[in-house]
N, C-alpha and C. Protein backbone atom coordinates (compact mmCIF):
# COMPACT_ATOMS: atom_id res chain seq x y z
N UNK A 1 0.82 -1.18 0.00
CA UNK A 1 0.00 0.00 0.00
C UNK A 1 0.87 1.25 0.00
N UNK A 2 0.19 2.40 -0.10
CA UNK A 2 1.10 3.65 0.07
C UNK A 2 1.47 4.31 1.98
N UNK A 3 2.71 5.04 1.25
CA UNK A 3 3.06 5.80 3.05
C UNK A 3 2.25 7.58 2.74
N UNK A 4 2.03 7.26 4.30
CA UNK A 4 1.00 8.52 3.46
C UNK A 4 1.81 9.75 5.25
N UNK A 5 1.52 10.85 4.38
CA UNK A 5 1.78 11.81 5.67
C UNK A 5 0.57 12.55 6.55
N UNK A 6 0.54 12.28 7.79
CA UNK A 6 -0.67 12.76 8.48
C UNK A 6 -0.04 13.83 8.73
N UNK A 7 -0.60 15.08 8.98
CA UNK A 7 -0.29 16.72 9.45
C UNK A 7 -1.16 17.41 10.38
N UNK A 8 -1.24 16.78 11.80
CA UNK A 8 -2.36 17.01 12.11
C UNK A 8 -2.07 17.56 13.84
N UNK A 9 -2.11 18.78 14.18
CA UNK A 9 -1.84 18.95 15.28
C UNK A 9 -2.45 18.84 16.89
N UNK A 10 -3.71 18.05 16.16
CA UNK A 10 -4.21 17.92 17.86
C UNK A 10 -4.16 16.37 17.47
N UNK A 11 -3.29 15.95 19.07
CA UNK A 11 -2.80 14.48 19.10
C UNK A 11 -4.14 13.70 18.75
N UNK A 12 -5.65 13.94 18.88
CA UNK A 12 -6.64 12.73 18.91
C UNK A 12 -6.66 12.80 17.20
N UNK A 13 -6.88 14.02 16.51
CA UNK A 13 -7.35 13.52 15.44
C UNK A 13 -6.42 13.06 14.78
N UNK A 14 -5.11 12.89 14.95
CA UNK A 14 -3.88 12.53 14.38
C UNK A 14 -3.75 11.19 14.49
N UNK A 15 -3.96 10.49 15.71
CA UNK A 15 -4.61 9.19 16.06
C UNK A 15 -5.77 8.22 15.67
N UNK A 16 -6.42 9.40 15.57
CA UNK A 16 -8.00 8.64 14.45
C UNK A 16 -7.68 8.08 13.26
N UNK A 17 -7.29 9.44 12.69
CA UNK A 17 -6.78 9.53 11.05
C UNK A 17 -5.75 8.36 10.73
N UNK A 18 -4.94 8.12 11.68
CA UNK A 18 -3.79 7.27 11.46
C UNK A 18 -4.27 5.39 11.82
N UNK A 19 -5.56 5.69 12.60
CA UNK A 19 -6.10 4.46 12.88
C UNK A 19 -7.31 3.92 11.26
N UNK A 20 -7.68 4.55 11.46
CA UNK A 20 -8.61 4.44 9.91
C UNK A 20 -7.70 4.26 8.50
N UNK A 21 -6.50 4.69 8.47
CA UNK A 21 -5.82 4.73 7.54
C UNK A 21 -5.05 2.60 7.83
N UNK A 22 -4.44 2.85 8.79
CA UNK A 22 -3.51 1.71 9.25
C UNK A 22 -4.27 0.94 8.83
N UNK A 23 -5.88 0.35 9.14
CA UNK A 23 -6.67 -0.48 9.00
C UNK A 23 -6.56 -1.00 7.73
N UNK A 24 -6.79 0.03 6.33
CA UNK A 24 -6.35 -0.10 5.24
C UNK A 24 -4.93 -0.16 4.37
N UNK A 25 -3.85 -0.94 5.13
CA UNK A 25 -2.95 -1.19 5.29
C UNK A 25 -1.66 -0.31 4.41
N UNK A 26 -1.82 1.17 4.90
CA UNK A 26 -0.86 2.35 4.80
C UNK A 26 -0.28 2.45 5.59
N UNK A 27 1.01 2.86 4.96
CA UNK A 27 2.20 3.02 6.11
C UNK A 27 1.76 4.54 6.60
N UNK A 28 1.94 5.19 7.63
CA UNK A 28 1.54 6.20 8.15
C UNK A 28 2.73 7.27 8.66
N UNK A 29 3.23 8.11 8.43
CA UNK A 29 4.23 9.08 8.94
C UNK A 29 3.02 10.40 9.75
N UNK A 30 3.79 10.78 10.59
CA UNK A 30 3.01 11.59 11.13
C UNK A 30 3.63 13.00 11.48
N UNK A 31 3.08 14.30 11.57
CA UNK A 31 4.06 15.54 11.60
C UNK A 31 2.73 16.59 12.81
N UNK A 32 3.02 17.38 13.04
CA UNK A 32 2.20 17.94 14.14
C UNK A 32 2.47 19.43 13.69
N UNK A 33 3.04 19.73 12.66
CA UNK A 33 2.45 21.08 11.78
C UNK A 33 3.40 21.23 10.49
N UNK A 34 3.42 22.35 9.86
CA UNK A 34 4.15 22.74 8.44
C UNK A 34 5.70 22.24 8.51
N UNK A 35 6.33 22.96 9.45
CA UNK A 35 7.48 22.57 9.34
C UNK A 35 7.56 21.32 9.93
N UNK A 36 7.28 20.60 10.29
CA UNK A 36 7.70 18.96 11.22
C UNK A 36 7.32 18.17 10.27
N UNK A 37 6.58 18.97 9.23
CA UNK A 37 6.27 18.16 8.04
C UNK A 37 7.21 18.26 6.74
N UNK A 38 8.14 19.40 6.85
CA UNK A 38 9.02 19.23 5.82
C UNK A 38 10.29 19.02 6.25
N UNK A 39 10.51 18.54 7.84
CA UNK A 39 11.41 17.77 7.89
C UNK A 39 10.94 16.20 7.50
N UNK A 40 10.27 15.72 8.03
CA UNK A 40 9.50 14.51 7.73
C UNK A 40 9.52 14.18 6.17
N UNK A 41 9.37 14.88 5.53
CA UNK A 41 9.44 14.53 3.92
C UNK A 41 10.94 14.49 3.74
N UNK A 42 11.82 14.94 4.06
CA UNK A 42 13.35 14.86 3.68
C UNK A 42 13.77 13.60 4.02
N UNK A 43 13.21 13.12 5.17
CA UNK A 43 13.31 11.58 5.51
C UNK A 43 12.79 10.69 4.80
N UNK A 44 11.65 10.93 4.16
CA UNK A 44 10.43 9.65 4.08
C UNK A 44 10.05 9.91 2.90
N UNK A 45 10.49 9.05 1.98
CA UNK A 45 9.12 9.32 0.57
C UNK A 45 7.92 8.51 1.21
N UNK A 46 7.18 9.83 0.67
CA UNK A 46 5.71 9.57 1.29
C UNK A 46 4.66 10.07 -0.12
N UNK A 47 3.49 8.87 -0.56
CA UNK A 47 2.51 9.04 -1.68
C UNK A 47 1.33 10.00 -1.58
N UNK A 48 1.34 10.28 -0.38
CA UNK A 48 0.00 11.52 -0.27
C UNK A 48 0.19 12.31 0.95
N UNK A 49 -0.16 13.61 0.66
CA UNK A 49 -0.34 14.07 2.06
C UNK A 49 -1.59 14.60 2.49
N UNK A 50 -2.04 14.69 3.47
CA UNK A 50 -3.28 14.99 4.44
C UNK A 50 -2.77 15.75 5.30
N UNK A 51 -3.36 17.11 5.35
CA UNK A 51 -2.71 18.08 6.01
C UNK A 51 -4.52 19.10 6.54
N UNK A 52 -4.26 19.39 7.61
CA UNK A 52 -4.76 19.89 8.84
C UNK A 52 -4.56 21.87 8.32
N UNK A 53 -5.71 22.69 8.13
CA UNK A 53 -5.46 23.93 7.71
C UNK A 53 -4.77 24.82 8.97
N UNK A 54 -5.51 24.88 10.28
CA UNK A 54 -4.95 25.26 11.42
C UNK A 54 -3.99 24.87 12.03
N UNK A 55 -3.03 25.13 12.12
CA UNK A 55 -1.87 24.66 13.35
C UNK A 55 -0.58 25.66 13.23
N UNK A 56 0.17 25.11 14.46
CA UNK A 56 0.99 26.32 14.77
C UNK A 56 2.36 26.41 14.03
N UNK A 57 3.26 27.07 13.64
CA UNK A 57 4.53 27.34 13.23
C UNK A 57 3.87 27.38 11.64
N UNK A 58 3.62 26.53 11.85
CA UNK A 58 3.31 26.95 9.66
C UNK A 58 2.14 26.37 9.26
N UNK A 59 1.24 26.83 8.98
CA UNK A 59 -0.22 26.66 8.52
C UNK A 59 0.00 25.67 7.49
N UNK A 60 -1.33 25.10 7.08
CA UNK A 60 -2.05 24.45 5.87
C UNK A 60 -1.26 25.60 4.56
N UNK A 61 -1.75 26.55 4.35
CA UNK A 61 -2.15 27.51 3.46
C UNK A 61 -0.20 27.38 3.27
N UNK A 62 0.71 28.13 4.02
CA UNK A 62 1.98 28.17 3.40
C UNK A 62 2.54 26.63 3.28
N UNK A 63 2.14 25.42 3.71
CA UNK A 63 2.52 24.50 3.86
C UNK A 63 2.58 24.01 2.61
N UNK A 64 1.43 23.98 1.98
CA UNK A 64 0.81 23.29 0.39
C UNK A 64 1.61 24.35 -0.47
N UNK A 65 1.28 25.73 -0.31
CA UNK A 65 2.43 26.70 -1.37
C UNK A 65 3.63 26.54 -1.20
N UNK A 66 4.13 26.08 -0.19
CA UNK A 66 6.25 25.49 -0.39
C UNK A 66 5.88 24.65 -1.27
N UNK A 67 5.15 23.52 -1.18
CA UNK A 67 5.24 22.18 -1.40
C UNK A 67 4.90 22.31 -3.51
N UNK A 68 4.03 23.16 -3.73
CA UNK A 68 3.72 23.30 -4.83
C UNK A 68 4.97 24.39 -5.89
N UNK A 69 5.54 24.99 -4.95
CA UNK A 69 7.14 25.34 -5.20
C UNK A 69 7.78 24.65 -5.35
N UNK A 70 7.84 23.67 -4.74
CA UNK A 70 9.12 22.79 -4.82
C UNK A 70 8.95 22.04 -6.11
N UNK A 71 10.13 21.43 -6.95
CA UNK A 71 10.16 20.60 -7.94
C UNK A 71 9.61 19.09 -7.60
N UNK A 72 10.36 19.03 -6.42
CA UNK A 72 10.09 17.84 -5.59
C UNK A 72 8.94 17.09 -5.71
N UNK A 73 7.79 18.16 -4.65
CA UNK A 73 6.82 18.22 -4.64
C UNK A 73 5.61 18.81 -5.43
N UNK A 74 5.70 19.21 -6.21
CA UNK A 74 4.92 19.52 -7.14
C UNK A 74 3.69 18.89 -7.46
N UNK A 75 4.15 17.40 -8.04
CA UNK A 75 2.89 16.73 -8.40
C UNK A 75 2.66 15.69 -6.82
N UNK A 76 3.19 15.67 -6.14
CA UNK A 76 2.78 15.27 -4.62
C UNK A 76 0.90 15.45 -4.22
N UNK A 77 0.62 14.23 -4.29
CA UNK A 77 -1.27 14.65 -3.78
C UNK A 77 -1.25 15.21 -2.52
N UNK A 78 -2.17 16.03 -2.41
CA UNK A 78 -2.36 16.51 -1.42
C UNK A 78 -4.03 17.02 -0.86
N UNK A 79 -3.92 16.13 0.20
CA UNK A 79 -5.73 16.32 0.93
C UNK A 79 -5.43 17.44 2.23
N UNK A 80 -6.56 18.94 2.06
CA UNK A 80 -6.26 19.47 3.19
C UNK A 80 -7.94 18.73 3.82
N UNK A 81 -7.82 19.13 5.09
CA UNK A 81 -8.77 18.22 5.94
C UNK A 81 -8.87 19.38 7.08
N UNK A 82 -10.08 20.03 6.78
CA UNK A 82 -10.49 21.33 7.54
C UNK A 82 -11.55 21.66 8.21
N UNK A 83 -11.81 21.85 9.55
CA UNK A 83 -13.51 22.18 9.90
C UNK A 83 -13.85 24.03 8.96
N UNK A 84 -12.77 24.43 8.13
CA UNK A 84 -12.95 25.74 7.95
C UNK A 84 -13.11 25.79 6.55
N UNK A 85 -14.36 26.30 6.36
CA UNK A 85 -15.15 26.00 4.49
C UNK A 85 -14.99 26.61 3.71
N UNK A 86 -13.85 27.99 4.25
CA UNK A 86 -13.98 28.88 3.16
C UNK A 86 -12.12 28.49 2.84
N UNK A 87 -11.46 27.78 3.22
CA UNK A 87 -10.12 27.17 2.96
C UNK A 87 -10.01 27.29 1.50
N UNK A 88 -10.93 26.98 0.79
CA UNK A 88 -10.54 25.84 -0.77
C UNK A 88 -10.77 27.30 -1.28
N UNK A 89 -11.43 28.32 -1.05
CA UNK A 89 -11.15 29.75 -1.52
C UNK A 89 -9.46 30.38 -1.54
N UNK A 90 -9.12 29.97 -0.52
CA UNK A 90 -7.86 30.39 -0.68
C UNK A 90 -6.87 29.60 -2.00
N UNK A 91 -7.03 28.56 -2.38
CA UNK A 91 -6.60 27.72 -2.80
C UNK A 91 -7.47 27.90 -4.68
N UNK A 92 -7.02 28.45 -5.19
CA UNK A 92 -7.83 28.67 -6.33
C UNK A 92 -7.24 28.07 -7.67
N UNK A 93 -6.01 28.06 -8.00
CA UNK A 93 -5.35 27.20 -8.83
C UNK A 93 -4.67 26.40 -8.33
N UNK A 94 -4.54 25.09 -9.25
CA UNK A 94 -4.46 23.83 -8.92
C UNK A 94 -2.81 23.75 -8.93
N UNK A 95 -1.85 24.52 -9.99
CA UNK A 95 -0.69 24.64 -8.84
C UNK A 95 -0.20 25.52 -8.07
N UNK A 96 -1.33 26.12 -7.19
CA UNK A 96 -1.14 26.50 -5.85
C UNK A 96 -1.57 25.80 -4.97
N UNK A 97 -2.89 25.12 -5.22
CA UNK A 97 -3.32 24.73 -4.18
C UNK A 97 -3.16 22.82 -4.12
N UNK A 98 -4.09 22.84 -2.72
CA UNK A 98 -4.65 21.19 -2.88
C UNK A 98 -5.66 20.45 -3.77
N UNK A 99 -5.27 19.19 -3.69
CA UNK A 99 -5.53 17.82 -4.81
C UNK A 99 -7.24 18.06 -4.39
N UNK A 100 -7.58 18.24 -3.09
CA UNK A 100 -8.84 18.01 -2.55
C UNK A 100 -9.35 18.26 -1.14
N UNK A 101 -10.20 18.91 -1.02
CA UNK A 101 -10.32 19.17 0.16
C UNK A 101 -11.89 18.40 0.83
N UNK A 102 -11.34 18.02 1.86
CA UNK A 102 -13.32 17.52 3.05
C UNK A 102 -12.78 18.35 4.34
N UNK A 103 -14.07 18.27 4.76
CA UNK A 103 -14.16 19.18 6.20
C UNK A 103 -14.36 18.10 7.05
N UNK A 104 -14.12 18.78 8.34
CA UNK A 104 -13.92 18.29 9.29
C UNK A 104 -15.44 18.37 10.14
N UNK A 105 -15.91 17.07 10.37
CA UNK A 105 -15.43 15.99 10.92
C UNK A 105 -15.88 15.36 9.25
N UNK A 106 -14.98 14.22 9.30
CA UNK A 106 -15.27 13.78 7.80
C UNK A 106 -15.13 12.01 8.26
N UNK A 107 -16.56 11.33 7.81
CA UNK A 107 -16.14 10.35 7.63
C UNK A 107 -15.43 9.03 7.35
N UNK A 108 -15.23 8.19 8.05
CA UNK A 108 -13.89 6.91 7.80
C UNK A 108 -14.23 6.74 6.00
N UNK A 109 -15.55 6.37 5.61
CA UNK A 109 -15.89 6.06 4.63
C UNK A 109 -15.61 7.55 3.45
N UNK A 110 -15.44 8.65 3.46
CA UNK A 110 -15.20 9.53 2.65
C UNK A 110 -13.81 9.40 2.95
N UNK A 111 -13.14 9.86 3.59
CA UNK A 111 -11.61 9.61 4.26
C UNK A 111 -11.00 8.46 3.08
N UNK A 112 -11.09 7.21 3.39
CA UNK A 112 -10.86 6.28 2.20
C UNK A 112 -10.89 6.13 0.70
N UNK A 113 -12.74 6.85 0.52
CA UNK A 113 -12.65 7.02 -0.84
C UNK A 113 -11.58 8.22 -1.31
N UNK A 114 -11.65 9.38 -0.34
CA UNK A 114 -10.18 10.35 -0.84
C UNK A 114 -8.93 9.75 -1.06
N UNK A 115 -8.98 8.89 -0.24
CA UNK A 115 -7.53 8.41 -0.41
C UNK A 115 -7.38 7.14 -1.73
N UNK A 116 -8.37 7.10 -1.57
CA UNK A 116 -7.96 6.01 -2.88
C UNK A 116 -7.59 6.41 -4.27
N UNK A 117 -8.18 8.14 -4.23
CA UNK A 117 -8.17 8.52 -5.58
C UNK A 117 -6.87 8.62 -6.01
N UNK A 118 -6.25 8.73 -4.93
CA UNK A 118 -4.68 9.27 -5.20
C UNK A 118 -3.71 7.88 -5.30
N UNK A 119 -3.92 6.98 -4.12
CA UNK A 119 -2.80 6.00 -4.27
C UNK A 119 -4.19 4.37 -4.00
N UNK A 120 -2.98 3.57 -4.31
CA UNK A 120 -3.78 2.09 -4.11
C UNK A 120 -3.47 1.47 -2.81
C-alpha cells in the first residue's frame, strides 16, 4: 500500500486519522504542523499528504504553497482536511493549491474514498 503523511496537530485527530488509515494497510508518517512536516518529507518518501489547515509554526495555506514550489513536490497529492469552508477559496489554482479538500469531521468512509483517488 502507500506511506501517506498525516499533518495534524491535535494528538486525537492525528490518532483517528492514522487508525482508519492503518486499518487499510498504509504506512503512516506523522508531523504535528508545516514545518515537522518538511522535515519529515526529507526523511520519508511519502505518496499523499493529508494536512490539517490550522496549526501552529506553519499553517495548511503556506505549507501546500512550499510544497507546490518545490520541484520535488509539485505533483505530490495533497488532501487538506479542515472544519474551515472557506479554505478551498484560498486555494484557487491547482498549482497553488490542494488535490482536494473535506471538512472536518469527515467520515472513515469519505476519508478512504479520498484516499484512494490518489494511491492504491
Amino acid at each position: 500500500m502507500a506511506t501517506i503523511l498525516i499533518i495534524e496537530d491535535d494528538p486525537l485527530n492525528q490518532r483517528l486519522l492514522t487508525l482508519m488509515l492503518e486499518r487499510e494497510n498504509h504506512s503512516i508518517v506523522t508531523a504535528n504542523d508545516g514545518q515537522d512536516a518538511l522535515r519529515c518529507l526529507q526523511e520519508v518518501a511519502v505518496d499523499l499528504v493529508i494536512t490539517d489547515f490550522s496549526m501552529p509554526n506553519m499553517d495548511g495555506v503556506t505549507l501546500v504553497r512550499r510544497l507546490r514550489a518545490d520541484a520535488q513536490y509539485r505533483h505530490l497529492p495533497i488532501i487538506v482536511l479542515t472544519a474551515i469552508d472557506w479554505v478551498q477559496q484560498r486555494f484557487e489554482k491547482k498549482e497553488e493549491g490542494a488535490d482536494l479538500f473535506l471538512t472536518k469531521p469527515t467520515s472513515s468512509r469519505e476519508l478512504k474514498a479520498a484516499v484512494s483517488r490518489y494511491v492504491t
